[in-house]
N, C-alpha and C. Protein backbone atom coordinates (compact mmCIF):
# COMPACT_ATOMS: atom_id res chain seq x y z
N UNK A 1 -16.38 -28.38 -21.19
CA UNK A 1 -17.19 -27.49 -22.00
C UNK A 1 -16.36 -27.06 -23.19
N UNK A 2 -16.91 -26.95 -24.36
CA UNK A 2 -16.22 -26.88 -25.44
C UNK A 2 -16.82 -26.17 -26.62
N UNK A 3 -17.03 -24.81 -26.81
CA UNK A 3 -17.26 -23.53 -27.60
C UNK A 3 -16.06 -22.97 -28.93
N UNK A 4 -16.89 -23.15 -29.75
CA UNK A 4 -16.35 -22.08 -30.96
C UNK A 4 -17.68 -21.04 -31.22
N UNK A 5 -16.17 -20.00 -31.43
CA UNK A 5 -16.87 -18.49 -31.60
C UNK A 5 -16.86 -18.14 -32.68
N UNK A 6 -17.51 -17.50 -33.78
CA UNK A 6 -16.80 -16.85 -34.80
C UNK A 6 -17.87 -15.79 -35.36
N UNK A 7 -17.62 -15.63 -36.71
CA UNK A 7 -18.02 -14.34 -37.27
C UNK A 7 -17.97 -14.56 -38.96
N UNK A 8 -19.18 -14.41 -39.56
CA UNK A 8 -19.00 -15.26 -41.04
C UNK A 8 -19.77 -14.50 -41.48
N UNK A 9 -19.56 -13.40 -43.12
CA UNK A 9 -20.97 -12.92 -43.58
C UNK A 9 -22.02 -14.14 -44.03
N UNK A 10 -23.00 -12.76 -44.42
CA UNK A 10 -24.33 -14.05 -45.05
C UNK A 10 -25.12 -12.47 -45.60
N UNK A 11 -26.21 -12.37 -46.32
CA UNK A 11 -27.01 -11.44 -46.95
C UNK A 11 -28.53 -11.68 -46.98
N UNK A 12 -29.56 -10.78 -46.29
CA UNK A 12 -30.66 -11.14 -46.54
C UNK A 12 -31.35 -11.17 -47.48
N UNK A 13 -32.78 -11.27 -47.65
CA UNK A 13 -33.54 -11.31 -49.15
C UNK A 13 -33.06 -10.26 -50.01
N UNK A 14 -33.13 -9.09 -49.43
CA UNK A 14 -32.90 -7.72 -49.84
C UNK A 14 -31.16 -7.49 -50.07
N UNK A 15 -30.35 -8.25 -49.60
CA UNK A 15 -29.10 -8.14 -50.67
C UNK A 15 -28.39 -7.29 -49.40
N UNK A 16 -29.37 -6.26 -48.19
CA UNK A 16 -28.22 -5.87 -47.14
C UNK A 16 -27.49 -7.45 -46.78
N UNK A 17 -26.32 -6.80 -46.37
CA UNK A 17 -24.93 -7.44 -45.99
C UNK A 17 -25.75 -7.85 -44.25
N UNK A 18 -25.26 -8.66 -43.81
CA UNK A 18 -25.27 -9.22 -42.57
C UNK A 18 -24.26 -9.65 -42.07
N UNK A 19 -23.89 -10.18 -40.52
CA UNK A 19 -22.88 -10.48 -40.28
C UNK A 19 -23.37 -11.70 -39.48
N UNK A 20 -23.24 -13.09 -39.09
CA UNK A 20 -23.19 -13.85 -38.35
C UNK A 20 -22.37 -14.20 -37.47
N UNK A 21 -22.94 -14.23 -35.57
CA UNK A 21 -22.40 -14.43 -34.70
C UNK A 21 -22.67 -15.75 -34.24
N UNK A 22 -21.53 -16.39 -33.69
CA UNK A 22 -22.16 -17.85 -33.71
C UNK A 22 -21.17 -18.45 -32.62
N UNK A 23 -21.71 -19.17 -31.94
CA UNK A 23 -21.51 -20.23 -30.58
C UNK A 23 -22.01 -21.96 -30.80
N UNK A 24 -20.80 -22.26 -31.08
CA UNK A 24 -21.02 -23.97 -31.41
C UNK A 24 -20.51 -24.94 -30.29
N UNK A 25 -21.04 -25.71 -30.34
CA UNK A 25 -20.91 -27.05 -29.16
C UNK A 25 -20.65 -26.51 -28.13
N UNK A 26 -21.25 -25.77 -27.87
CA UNK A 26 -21.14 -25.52 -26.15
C UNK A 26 -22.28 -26.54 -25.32
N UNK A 27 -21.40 -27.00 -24.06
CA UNK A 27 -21.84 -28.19 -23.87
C UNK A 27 -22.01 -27.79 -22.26
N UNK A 28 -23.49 -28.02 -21.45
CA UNK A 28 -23.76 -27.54 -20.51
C UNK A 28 -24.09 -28.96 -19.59
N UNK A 29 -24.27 -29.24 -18.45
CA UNK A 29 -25.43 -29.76 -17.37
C UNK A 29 -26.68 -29.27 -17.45
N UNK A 30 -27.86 -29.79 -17.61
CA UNK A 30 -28.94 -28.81 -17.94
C UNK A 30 -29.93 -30.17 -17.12
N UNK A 31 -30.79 -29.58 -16.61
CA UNK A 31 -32.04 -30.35 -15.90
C UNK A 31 -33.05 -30.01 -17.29
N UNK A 32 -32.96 -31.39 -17.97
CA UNK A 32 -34.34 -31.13 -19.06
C UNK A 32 -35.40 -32.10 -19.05
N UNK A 33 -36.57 -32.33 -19.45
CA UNK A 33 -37.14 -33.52 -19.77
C UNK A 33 -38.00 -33.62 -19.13
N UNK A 34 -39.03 -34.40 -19.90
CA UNK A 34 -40.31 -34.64 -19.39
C UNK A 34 -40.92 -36.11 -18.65
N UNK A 35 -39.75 -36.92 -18.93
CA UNK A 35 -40.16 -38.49 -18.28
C UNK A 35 -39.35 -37.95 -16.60
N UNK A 36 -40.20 -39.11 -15.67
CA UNK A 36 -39.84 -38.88 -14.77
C UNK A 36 -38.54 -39.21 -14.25
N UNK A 37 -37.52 -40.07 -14.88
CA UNK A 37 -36.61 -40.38 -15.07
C UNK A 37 -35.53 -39.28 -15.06
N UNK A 38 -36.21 -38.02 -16.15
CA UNK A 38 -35.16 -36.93 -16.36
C UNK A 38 -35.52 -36.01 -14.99
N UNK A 39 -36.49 -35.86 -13.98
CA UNK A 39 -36.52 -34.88 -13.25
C UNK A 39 -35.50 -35.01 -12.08
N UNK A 40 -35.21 -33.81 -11.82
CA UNK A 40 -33.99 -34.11 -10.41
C UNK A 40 -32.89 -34.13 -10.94
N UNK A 41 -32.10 -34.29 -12.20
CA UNK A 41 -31.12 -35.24 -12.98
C UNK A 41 -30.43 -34.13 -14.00
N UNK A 42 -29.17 -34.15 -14.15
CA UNK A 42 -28.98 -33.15 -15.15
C UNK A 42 -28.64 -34.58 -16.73
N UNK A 43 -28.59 -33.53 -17.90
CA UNK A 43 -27.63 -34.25 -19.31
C UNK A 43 -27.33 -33.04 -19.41
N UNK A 44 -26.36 -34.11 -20.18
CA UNK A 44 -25.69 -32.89 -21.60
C UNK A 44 -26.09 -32.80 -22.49
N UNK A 45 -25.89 -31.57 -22.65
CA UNK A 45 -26.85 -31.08 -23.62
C UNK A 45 -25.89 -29.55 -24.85
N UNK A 46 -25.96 -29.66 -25.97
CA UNK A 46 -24.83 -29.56 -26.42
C UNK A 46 -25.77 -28.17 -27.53
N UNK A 47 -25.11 -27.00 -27.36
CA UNK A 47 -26.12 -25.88 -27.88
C UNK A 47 -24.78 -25.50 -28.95
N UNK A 48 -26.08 -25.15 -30.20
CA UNK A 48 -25.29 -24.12 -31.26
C UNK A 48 -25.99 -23.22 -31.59
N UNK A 49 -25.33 -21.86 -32.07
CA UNK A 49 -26.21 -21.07 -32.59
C UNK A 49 -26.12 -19.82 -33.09
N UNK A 50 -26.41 -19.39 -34.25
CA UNK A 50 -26.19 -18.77 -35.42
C UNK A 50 -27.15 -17.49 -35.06
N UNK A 51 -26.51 -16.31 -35.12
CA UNK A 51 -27.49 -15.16 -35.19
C UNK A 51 -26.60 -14.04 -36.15
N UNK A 52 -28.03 -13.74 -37.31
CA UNK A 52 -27.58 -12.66 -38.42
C UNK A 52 -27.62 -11.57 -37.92
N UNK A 53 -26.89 -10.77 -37.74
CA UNK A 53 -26.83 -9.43 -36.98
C UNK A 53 -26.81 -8.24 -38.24
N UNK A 54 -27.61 -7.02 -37.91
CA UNK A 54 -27.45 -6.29 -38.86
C UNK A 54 -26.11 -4.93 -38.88
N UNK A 55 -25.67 -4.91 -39.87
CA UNK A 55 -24.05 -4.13 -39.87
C UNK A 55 -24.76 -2.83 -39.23
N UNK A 56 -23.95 -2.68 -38.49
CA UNK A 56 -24.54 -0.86 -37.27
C UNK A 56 -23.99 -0.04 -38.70
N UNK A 57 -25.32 1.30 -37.91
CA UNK A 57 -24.81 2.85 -39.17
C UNK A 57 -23.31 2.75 -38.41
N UNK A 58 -23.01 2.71 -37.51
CA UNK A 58 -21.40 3.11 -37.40
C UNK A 58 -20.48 1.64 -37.69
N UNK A 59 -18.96 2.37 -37.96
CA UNK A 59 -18.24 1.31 -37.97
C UNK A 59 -17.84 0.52 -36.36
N UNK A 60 -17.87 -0.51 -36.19
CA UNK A 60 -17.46 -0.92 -34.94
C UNK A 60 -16.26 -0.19 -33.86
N UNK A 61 -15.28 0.10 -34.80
CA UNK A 61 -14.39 1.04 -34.09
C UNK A 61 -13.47 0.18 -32.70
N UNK A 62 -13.41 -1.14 -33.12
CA UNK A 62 -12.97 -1.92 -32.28
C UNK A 62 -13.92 -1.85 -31.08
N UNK A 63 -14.86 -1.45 -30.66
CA UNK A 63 -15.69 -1.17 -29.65
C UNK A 63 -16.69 -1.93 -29.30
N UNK A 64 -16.46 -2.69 -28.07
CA UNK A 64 -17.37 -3.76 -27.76
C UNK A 64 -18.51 -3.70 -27.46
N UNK A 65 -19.01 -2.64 -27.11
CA UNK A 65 -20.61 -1.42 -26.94
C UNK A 65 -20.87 -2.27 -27.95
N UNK A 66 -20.43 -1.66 -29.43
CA UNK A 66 -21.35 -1.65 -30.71
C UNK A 66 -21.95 -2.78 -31.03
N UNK A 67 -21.13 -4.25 -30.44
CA UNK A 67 -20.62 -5.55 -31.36
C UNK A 67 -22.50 -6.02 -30.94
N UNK A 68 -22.54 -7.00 -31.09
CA UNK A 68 -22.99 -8.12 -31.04
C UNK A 68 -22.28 -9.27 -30.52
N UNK A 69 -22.25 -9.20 -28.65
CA UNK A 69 -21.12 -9.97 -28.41
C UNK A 69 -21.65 -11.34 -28.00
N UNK A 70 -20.62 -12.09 -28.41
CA UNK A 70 -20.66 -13.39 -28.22
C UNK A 70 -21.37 -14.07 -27.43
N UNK A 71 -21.08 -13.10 -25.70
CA UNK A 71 -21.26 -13.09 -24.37
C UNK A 71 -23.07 -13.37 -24.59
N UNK A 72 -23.17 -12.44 -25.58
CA UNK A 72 -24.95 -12.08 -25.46
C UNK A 72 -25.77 -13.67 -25.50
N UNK A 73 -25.22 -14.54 -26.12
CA UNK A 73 -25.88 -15.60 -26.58
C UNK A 73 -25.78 -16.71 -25.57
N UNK A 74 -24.26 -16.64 -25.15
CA UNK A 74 -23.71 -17.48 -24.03
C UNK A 74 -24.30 -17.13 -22.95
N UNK A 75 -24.71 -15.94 -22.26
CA UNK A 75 -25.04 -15.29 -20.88
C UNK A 75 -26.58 -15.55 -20.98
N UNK A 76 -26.99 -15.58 -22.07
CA UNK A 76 -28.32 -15.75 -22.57
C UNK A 76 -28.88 -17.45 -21.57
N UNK A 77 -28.07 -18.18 -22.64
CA UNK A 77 -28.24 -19.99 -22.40
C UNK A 77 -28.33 -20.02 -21.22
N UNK A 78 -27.06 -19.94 -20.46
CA UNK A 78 -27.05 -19.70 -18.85
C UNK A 78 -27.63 -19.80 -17.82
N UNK A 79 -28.33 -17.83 -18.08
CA UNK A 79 -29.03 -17.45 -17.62
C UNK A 79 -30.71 -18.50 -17.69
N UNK A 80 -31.01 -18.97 -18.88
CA UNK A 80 -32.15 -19.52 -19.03
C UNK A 80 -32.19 -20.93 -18.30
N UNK A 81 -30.86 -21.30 -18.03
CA UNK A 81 -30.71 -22.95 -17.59
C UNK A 81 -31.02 -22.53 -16.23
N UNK A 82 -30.27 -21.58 -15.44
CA UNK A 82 -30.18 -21.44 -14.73
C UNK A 82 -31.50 -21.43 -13.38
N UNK A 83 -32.35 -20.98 -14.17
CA UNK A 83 -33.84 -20.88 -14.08
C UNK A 83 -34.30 -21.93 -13.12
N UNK A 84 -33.54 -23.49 -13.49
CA UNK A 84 -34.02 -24.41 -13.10
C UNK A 84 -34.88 -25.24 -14.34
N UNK A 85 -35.69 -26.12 -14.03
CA UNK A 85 -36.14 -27.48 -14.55
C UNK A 85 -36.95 -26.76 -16.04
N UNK A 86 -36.48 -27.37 -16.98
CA UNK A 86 -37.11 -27.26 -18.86
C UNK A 86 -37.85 -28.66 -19.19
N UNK A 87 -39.16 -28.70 -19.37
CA UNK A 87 -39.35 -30.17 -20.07
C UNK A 87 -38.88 -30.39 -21.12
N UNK A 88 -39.13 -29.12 -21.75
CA UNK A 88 -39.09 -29.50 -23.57
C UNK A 88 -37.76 -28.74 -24.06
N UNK A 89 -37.38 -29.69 -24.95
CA UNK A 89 -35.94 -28.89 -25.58
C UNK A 89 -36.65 -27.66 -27.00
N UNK A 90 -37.83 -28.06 -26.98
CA UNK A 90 -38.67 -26.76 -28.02
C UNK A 90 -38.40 -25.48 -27.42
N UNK A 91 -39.16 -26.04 -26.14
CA UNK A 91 -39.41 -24.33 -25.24
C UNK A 91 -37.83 -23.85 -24.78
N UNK A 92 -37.16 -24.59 -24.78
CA UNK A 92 -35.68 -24.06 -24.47
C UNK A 92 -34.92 -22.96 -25.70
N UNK A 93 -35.04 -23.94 -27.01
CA UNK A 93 -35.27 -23.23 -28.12
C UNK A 93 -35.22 -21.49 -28.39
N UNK A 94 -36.66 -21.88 -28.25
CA UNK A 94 -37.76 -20.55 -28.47
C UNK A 94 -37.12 -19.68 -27.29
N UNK A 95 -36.79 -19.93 -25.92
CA UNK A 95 -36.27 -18.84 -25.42
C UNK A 95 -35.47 -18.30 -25.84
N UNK A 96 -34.89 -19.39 -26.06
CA UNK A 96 -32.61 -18.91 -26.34
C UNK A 96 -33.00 -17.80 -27.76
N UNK A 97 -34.03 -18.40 -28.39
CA UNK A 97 -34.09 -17.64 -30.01
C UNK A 97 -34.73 -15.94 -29.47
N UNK A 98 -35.68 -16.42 -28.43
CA UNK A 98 -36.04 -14.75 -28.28
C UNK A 98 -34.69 -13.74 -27.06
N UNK A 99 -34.49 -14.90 -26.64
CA UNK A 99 -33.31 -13.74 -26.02
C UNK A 99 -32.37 -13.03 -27.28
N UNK A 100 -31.84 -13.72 -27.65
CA UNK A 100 -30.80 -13.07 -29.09
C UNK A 100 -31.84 -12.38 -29.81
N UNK A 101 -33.17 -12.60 -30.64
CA UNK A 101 -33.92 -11.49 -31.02
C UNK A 101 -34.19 -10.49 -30.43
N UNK A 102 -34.04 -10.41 -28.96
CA UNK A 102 -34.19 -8.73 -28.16
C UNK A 102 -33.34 -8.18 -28.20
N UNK A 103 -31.85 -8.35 -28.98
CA UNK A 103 -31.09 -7.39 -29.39
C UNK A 103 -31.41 -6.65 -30.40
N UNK A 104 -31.50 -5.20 -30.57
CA UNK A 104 -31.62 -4.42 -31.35
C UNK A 104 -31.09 -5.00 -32.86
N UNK A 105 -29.88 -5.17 -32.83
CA UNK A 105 -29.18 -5.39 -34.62
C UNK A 105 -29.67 -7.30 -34.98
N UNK A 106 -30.18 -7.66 -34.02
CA UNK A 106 -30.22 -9.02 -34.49
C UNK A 106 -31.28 -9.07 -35.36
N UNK A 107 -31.41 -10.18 -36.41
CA UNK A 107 -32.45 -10.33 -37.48
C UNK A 107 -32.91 -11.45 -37.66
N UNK A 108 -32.06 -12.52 -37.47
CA UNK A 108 -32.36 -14.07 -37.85
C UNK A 108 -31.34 -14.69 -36.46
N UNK A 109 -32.11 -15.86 -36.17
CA UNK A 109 -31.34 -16.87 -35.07
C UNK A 109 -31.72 -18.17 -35.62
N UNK A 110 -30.67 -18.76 -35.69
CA UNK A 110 -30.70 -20.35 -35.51
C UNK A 110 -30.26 -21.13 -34.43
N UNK A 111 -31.14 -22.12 -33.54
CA UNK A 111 -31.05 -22.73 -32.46
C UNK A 111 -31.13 -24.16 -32.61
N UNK A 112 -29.61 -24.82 -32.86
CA UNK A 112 -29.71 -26.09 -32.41
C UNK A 112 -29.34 -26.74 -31.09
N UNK A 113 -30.20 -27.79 -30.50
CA UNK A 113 -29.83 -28.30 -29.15
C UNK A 113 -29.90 -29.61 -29.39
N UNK A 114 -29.14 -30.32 -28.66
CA UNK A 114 -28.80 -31.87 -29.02
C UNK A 114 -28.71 -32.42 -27.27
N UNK A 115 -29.43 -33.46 -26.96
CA UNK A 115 -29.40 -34.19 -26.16
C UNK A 115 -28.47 -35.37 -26.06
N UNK A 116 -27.30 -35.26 -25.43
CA UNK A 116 -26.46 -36.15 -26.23
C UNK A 116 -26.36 -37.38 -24.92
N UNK A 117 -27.05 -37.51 -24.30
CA UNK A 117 -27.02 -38.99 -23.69
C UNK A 117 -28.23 -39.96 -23.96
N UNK A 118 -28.65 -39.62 -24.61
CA UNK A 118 -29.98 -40.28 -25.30
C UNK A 118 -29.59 -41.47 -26.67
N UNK A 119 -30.44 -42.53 -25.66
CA UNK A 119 -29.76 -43.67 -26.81
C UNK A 119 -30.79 -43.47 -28.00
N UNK A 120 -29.93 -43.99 -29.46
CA UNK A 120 -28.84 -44.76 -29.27
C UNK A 120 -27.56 -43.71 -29.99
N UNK A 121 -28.13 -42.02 -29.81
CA UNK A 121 -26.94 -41.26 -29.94
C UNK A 121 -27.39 -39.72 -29.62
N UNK A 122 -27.41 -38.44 -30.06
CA UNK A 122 -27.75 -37.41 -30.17
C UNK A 122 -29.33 -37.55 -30.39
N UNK A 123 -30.01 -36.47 -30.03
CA UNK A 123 -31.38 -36.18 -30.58
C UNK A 123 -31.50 -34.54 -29.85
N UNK A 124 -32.43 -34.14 -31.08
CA UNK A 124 -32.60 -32.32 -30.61
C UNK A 124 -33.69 -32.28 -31.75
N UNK A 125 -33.91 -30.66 -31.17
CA UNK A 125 -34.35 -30.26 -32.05
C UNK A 125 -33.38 -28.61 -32.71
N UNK A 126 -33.85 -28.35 -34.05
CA UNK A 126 -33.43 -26.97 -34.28
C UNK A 126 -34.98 -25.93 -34.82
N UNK A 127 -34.28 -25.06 -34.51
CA UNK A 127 -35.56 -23.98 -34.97
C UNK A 127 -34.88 -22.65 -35.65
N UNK A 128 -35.11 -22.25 -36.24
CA UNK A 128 -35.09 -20.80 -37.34
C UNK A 128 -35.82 -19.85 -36.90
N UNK A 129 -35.75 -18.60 -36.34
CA UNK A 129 -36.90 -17.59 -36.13
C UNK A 129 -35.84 -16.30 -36.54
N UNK A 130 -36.77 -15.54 -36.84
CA UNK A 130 -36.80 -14.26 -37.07
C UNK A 130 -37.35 -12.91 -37.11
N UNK A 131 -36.44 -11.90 -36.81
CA UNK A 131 -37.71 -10.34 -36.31
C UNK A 131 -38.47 -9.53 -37.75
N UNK A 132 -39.57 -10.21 -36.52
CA UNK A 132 -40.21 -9.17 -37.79
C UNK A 132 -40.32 -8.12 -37.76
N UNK A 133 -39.85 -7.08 -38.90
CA UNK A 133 -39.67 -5.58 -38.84
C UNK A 133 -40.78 -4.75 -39.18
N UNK A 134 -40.99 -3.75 -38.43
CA UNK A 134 -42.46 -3.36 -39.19
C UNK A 134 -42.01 -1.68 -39.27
């Protein structure tokens, strides 16, 4: 298994500051798929993913309460694999994107997933979602 973590600004329409939390190539066993071939069966399956977090009224204060932690996105995937059998790498997606949107400071998620034993190399999909504020 093989994860990078990091932390990169970015700015929304409106010019607030954002911060991006992000989990790349993390690479799981996952029971996915819809041919009968894939049921019973794990791949690898290789997740990234980008979430704009909004800067808290307070300063972080080194304090892992405040953050937007890493954990959230990773414990997230996991937890959702964990579940048991996914046909679609869409609906896998759309979860992973609404788990990280039920954090309070989150604003934007990007979800790429890559099927990487699928000839004749990678195939996924990615998706973009975001909270809408009202």
């Amino acid at each position: 298994m093989t994860e990078k973590l990091g932390r990169v600004s970015s700015t929304r329409e409106t010019g607030e500051p954002l911060d991006r939390i992000f989990v790349h190539d993390y690479v799981l066993d996952v029971e996915i798929g819809v041919y009968t071939h894939e049921k019973g069966v794990t791949q690898r399956v290789r997740f990234s993913v980008d979430v704009d977090v909004i800067r808290g009224s307070e300063e972080l204060g080194d304090n892992i309460e405040r953050a937007f932690d890493y954990d959230t996105i990773i414990d997230g995937i996991n937890s959702i694999i964990a579940r048991g059998h996914i046909n679609l790498v869409e609906t896998l997606a759309e979860e992973i994107a609404m788990h990280c949107l039920a954090h309070p400071r989150a604003a934007r998620v990007t979800v790429s997933i890559e099927k990487l034993d699928k000839d004749p190399g990678a195939v996924g999909v990615e998706i973009v979602r975001s909270r809408t504020r009202t």
